[in-house]
N, C-alpha and C. Protein backbone atom coordinates (compact mmCIF):
# COMPACT_ATOMS: atom_id res chain seq x y z
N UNK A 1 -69.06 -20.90 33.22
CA UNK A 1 -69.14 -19.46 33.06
C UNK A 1 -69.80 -19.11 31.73
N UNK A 2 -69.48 -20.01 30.41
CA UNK A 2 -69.77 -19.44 29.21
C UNK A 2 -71.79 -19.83 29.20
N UNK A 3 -71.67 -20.97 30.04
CA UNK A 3 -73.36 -21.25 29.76
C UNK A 3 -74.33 -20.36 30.74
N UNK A 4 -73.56 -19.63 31.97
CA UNK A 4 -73.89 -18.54 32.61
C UNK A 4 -74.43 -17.49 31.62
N UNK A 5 -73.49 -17.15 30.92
CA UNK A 5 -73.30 -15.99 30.54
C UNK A 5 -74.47 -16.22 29.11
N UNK A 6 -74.37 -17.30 28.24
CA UNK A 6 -75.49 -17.37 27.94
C UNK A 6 -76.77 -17.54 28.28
N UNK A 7 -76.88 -18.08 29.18
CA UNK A 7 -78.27 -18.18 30.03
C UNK A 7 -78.77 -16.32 30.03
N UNK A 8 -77.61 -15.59 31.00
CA UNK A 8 -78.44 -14.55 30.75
C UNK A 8 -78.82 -13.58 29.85
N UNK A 9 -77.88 -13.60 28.88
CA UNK A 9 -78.51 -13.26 27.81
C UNK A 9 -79.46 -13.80 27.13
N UNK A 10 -79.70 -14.72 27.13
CA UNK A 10 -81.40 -15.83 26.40
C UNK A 10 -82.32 -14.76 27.65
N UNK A 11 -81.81 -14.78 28.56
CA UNK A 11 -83.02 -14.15 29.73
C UNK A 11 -83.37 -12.62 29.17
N UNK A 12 -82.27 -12.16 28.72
CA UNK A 12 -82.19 -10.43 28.43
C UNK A 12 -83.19 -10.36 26.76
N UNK A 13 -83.58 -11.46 26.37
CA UNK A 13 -84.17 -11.49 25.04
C UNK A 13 -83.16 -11.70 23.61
N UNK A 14 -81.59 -11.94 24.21
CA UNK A 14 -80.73 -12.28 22.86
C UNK A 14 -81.08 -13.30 22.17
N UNK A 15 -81.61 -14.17 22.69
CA UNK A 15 -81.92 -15.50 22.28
C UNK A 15 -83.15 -15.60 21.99
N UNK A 16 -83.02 -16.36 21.16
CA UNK A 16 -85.08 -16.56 20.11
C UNK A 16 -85.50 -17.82 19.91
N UNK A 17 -85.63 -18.29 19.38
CA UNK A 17 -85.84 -20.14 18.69
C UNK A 17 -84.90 -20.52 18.35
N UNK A 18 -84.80 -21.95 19.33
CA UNK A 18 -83.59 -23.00 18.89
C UNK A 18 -83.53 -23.36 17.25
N UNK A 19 -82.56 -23.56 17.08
CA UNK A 19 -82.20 -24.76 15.95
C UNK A 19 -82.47 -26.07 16.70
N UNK A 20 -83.82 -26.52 15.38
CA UNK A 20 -84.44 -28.08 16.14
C UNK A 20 -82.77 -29.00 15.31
N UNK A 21 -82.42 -29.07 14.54
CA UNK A 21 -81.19 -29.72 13.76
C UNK A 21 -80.58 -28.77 12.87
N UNK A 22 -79.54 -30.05 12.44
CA UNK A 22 -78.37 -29.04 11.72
C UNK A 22 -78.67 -28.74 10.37
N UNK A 23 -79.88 -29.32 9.63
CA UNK A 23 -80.08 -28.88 8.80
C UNK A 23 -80.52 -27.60 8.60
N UNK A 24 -81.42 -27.07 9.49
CA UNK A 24 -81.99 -26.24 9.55
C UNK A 24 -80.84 -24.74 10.33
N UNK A 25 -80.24 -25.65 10.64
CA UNK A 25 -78.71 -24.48 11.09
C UNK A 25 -77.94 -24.43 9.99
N UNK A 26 -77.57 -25.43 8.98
CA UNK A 26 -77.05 -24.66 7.97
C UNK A 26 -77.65 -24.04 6.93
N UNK A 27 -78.80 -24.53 6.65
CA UNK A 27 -79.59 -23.44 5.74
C UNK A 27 -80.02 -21.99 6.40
N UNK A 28 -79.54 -21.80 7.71
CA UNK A 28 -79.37 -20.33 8.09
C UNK A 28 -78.02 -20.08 8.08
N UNK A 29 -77.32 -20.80 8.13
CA UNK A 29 -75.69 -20.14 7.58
C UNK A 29 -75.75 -19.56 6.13
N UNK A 30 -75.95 -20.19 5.43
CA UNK A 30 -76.35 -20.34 4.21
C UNK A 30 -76.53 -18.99 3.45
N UNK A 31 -77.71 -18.83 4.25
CA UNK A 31 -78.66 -17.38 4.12
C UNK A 31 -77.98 -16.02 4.94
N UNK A 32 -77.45 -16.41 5.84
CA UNK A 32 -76.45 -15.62 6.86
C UNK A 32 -75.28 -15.02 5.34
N UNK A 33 -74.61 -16.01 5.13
CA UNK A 33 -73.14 -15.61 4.01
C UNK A 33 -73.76 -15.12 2.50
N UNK A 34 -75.12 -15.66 2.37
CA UNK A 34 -75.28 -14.85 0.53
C UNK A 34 -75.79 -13.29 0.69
N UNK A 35 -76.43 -12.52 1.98
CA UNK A 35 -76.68 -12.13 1.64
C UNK A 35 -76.86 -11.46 2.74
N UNK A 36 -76.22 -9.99 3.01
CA UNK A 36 -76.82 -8.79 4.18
C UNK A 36 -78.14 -8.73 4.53
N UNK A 37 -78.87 -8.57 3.37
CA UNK A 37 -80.61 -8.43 3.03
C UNK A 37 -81.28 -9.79 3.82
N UNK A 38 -80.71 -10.92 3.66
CA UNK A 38 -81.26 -12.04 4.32
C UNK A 38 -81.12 -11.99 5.95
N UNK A 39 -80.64 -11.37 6.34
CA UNK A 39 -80.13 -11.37 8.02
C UNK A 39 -81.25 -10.96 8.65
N UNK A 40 -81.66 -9.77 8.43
CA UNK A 40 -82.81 -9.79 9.05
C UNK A 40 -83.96 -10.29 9.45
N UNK A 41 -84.45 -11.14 8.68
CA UNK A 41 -85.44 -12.15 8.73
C UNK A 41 -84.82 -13.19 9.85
N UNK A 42 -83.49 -13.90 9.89
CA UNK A 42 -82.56 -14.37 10.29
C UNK A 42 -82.66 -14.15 12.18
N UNK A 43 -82.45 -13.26 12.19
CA UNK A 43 -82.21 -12.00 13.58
C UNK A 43 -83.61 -12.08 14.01
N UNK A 44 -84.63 -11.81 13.15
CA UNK A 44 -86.02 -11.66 13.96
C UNK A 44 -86.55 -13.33 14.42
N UNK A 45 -85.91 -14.29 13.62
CA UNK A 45 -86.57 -15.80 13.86
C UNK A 45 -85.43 -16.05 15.62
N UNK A 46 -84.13 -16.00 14.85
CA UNK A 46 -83.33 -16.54 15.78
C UNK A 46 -82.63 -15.82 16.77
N UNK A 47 -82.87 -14.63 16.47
CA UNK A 47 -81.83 -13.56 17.67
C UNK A 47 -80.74 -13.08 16.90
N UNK A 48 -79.33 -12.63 17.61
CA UNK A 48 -78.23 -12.35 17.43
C UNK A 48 -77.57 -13.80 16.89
N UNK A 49 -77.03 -13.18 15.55
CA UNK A 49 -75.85 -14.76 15.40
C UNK A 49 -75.00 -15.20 16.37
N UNK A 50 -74.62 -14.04 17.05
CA UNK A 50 -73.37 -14.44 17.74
C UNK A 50 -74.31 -14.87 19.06
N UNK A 51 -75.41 -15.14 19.41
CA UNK A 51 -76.37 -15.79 20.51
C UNK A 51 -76.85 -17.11 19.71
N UNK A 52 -76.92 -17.14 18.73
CA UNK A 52 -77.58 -18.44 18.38
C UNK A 52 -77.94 -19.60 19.18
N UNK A 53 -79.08 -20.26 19.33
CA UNK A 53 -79.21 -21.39 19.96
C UNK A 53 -78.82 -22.56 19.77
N UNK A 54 -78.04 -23.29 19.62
CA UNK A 54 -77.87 -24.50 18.78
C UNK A 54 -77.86 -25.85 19.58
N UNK A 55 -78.13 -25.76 20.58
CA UNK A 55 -77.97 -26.78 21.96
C UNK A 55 -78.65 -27.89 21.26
N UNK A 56 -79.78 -28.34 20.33
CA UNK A 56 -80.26 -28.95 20.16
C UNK A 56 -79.82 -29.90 18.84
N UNK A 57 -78.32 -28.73 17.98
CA UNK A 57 -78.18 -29.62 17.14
C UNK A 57 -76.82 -30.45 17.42
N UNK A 58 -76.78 -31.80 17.08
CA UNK A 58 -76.20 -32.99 17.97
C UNK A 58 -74.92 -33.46 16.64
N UNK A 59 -75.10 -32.83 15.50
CA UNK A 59 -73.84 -32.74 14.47
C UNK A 59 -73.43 -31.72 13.93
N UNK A 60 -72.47 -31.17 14.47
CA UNK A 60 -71.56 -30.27 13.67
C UNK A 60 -70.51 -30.42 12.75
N UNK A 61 -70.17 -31.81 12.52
CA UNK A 61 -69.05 -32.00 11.55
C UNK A 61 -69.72 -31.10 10.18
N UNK A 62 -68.32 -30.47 9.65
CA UNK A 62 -68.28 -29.74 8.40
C UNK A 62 -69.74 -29.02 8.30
N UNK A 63 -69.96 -28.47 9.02
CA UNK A 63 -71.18 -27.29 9.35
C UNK A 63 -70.91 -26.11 8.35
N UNK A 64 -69.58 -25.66 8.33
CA UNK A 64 -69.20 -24.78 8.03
C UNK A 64 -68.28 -24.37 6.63
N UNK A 65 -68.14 -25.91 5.98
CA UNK A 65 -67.79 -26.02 4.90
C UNK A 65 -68.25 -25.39 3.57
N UNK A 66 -67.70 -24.97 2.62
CA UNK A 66 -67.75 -24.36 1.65
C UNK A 66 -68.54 -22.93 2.18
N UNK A 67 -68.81 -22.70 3.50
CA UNK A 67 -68.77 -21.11 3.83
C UNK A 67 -67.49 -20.16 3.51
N UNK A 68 -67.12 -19.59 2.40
CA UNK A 68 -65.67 -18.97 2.08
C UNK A 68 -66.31 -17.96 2.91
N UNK A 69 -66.70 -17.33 3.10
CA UNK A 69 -66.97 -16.02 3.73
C UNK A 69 -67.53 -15.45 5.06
N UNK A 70 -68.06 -16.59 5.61
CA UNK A 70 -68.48 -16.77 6.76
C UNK A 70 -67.21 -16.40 7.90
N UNK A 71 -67.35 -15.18 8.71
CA UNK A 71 -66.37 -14.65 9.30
C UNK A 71 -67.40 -14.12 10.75
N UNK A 72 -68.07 -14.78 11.09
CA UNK A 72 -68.69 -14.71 12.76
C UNK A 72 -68.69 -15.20 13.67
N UNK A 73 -68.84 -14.08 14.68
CA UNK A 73 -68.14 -14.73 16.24
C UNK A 73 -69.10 -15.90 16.58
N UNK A 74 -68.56 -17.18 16.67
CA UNK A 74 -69.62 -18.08 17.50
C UNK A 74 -68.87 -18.43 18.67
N UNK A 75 -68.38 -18.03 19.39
CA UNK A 75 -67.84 -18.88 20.34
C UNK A 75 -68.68 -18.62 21.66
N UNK A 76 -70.08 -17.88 21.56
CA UNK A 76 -70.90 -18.13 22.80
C UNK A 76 -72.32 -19.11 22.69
N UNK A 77 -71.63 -20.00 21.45
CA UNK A 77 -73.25 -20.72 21.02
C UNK A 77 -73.34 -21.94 21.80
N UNK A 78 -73.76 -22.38 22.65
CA UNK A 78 -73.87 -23.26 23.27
C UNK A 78 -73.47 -24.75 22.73
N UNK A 79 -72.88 -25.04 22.52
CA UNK A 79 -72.49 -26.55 21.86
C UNK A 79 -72.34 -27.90 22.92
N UNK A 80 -72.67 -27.97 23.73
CA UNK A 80 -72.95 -28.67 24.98
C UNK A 80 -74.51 -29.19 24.87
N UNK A 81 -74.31 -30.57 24.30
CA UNK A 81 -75.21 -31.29 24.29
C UNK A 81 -75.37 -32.30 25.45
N UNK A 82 -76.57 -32.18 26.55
CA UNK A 82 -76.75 -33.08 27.27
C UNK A 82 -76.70 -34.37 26.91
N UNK A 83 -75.98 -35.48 27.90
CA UNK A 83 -74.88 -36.78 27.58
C UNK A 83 -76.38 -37.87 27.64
N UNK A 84 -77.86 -37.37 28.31
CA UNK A 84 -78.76 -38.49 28.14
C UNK A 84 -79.16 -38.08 25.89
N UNK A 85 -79.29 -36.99 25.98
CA UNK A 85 -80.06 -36.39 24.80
C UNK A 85 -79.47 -37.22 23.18
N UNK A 86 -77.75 -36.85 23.63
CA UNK A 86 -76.89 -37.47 22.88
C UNK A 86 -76.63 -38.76 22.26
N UNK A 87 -77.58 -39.71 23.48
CA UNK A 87 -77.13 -41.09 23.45
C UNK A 87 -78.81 -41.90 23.32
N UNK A 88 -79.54 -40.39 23.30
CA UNK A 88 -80.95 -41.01 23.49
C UNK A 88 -80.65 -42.11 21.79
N UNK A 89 -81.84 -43.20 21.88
CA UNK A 89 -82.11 -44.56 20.91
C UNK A 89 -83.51 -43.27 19.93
C-alpha cells in the first residue's frame, strides 16, 4: 500500500531526482536542518521532503545523527531496496 501510494504521487509530480547514495542524502539533510533559506533549492532538485526518493540509497545506519533538529515526516520514503540491487558484487 505505502509503495502504491508512493508510486502515485512520483506520478502526480511529488517526486523529482533520486538520491544516487547516502552521501548525497545526507548532505541534503544537512542543508534541510541549517537552514529554511536552503530548502528551496532542496524542493526544486528533489521534490517534497516528505516524498523524497531514496530507493537507491542501500545505507541508512546513523543517517540521521547529530541532526538535533531534524523533526520531518519520512515515513513515505521508500526504503525498500530491491534484494538483486542489494546483494549486487
Amino acid at each position: 500500500m505505502r509503495v502504491q501510494l508512493f508510486l502515485a504521487l512520483c506520478m502526480l509530480g511529488h517526486c523529482k531526482k533520486a538520491f544516487d547514495n547516502r552521501t548525497e542524502l545526507r548532505a541534503a539533510l544537512e542543508n534541510w536542518e541549517q537552514s529554511s533559506l536552503q530548502r528551496a533549492p532542496l524542493v526544486a532538485t528533489y521534490g517534497d521532503l516528505a516524498f523524497w526518493d531514496v530507493s537507491h540509497v542501500t545505507d541508512m545506519h546513523r543517517l540521521l545523527a547529530s541532526l538535533h533538529l531534524f523533526n520531518a515526516p519520512i515515513d513515505l520514503w521508500n526504503t525498500c531496496v530491491p534484494f538483486l540491487q542489494a546483494v549486487a558484487p
